[in-house]
N, C-alpha and C. Protein backbone atom coordinates (compact mmCIF):
# COMPACT_ATOMS: atom_id res chain seq x y z
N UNK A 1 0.83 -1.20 0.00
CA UNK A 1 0.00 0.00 0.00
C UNK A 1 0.88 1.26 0.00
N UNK A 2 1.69 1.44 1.25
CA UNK A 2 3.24 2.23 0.83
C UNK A 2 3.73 2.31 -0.61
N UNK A 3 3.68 1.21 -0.91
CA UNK A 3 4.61 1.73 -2.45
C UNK A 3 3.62 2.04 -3.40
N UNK A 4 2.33 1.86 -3.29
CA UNK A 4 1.16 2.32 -4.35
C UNK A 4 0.99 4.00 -3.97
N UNK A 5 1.02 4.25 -2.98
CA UNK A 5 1.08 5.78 -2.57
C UNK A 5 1.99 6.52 -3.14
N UNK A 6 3.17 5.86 -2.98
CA UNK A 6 4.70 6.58 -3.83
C UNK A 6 4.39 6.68 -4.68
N UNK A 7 4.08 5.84 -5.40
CA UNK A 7 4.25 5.47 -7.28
C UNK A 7 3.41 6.42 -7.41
N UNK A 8 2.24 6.56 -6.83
CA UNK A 8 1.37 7.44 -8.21
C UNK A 8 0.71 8.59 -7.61
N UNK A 9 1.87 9.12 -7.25
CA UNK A 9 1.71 11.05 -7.38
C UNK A 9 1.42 11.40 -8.53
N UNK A 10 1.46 11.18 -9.70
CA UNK A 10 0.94 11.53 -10.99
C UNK A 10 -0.66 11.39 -10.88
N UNK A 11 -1.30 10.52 -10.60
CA UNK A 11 -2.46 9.96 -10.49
C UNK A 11 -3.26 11.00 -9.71
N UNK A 12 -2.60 11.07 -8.44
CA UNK A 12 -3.22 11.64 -7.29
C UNK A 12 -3.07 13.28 -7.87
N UNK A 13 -2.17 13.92 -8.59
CA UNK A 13 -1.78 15.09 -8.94
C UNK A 13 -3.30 15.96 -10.03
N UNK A 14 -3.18 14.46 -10.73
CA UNK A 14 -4.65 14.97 -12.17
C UNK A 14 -5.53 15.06 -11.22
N UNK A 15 -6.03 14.11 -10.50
CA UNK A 15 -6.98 13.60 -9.77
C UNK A 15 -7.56 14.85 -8.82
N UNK A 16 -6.15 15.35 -8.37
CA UNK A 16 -6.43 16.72 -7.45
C UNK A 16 -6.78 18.42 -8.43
N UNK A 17 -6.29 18.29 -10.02
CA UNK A 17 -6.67 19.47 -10.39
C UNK A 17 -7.70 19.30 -10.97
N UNK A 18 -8.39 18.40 -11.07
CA UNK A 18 -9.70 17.72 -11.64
C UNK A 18 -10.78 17.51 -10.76
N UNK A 19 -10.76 16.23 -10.05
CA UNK A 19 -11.80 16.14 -9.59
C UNK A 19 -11.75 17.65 -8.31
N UNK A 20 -10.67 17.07 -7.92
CA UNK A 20 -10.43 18.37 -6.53
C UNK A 20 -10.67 19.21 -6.79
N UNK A 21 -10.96 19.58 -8.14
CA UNK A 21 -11.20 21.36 -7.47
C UNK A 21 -12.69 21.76 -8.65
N UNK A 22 -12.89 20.31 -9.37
CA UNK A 22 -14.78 20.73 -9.92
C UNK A 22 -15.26 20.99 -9.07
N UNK A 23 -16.76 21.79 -9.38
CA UNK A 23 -16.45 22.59 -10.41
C UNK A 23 -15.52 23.82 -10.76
N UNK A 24 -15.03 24.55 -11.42
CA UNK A 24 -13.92 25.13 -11.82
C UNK A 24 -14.16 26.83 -11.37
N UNK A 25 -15.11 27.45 -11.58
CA UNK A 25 -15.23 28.63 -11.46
C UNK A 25 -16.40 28.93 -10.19
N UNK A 26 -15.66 29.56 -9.30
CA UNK A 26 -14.71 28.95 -8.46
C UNK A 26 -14.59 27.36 -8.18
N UNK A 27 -13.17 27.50 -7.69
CA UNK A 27 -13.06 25.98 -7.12
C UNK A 27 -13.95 25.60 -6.03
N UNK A 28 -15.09 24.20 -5.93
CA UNK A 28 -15.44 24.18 -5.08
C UNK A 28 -14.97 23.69 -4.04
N UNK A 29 -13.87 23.08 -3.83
CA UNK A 29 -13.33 22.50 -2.81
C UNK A 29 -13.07 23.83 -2.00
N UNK A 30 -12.60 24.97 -2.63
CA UNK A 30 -12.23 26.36 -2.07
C UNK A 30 -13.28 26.75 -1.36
N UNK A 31 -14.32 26.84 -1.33
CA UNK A 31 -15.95 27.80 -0.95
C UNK A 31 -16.16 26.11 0.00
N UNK A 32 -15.87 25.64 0.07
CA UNK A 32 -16.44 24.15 1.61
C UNK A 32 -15.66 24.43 2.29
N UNK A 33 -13.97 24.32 2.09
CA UNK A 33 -12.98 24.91 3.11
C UNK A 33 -13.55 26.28 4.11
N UNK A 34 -13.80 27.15 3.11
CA UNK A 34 -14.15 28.76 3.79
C UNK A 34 -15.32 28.60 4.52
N UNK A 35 -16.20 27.66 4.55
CA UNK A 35 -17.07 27.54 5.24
C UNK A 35 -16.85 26.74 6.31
N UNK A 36 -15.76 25.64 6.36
CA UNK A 36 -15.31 24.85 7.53
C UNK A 36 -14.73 25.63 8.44
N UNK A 37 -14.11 26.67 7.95
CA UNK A 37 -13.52 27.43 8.56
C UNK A 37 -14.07 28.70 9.27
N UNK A 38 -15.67 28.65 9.19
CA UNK A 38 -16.60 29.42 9.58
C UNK A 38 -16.75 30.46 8.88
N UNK A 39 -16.44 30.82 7.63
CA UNK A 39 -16.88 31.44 6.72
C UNK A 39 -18.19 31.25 6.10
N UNK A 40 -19.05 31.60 6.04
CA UNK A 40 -20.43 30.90 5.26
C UNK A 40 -20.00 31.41 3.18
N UNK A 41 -19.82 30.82 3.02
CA UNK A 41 -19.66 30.93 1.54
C UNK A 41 -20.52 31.10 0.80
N UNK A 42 -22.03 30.21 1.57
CA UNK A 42 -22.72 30.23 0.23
C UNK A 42 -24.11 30.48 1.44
N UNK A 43 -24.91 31.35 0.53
CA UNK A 43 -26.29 32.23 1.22
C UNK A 43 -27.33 31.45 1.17
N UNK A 44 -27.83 31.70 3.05
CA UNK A 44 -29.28 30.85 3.22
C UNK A 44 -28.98 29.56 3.87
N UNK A 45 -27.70 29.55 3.99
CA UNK A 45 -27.59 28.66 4.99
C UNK A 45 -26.26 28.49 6.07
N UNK A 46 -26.18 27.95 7.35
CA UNK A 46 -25.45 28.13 8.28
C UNK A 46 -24.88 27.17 8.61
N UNK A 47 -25.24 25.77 8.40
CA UNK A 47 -24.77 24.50 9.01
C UNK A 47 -24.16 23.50 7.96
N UNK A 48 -23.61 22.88 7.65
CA UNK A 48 -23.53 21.89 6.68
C UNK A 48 -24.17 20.52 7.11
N UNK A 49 -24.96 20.13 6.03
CA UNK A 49 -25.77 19.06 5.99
C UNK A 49 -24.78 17.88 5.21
N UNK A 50 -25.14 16.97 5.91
CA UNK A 50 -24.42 15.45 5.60
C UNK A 50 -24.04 15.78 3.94
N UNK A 51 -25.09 15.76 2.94
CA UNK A 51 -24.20 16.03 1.87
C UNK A 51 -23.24 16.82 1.73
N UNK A 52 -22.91 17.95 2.25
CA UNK A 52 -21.94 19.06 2.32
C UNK A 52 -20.86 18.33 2.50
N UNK A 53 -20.75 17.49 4.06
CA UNK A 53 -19.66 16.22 4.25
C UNK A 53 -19.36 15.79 3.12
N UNK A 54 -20.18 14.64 2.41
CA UNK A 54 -19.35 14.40 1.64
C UNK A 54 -18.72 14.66 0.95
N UNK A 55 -19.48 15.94 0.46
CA UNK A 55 -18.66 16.47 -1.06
C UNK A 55 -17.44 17.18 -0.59
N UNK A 56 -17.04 17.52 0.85
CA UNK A 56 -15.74 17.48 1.32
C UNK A 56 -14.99 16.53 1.06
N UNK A 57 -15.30 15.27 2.08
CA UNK A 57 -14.50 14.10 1.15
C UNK A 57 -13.81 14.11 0.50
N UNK A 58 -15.25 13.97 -1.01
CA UNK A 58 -14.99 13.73 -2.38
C UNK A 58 -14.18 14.57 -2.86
N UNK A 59 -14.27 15.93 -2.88
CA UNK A 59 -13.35 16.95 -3.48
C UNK A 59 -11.90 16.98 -2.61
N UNK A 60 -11.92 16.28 -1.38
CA UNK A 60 -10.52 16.36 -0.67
C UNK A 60 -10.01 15.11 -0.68
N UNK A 61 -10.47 14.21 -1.30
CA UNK A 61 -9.62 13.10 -1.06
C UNK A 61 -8.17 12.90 -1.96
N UNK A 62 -8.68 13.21 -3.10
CA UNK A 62 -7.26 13.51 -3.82
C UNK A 62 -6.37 14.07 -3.04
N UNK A 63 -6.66 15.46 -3.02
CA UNK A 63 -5.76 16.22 -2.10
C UNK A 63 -5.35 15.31 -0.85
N UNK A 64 -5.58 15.02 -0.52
CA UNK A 64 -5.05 14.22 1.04
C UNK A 64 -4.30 13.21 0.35
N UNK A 65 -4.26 12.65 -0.39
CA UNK A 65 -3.28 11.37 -1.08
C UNK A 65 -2.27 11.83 -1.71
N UNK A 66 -2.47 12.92 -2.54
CA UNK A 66 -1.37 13.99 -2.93
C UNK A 66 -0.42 14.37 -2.27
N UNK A 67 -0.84 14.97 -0.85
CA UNK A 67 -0.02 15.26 0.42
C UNK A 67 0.83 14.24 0.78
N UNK A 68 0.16 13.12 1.20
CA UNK A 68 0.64 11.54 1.71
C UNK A 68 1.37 11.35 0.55
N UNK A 69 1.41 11.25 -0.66
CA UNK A 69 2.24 10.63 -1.92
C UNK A 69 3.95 11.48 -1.67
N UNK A 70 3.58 13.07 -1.71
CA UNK A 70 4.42 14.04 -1.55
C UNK A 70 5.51 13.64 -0.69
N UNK A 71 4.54 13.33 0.67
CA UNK A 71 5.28 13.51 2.26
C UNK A 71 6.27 12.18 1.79
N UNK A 72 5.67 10.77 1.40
CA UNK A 72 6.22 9.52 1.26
C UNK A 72 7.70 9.98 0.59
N UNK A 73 7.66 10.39 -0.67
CA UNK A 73 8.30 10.71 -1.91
C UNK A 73 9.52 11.50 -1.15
N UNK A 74 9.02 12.33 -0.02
CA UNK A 74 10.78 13.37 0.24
C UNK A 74 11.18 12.88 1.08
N UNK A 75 10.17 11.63 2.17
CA UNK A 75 11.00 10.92 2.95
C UNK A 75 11.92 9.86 2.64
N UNK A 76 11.94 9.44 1.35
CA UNK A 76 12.63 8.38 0.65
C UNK A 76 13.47 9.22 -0.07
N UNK A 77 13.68 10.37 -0.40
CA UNK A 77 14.88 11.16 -0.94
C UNK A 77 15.94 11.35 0.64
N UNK A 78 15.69 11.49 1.23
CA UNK A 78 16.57 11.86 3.01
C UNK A 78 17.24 10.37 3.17
């Protein structure tokens, strides 16, 4: 599982300017962050509802494997 993480920073890289950040104008992964962060981004509402969760997730999971691929990748250069 370690070495599938290494190998495919490429994967995880598309994966993150693609899925991670549809739809495009703005990024939505950008406007869920600002709202996790107690920003309300988007009008008429205050709380995030279970779907909101996921589509955190979904739009962050790349990103989080990206990170982990990254972190793996410079610890094996040291």
């Amino acid at each position: 599982m370690k070495h599938q993480l290494k190998n495919n920073w490429k994967l995880f890289l598309i994966a993150s300017f693609t899925l991670g950040l549809a739809p495009f104008n703005p990024p939505h992964i950008v406007g869920k962050i600002h709202w996790l962060l107690g920003g309300n981004a988007f009008s008429g509402e205050n709380a995030m509802q279970a779907q909101d969760w996921l589509d955190v997730f979904l739009h962050g999971t790349p990103w989080v494997l990206l990170l982990i691929s990254t972190v793996l990748n410079l610890l094996k250069k040291k």
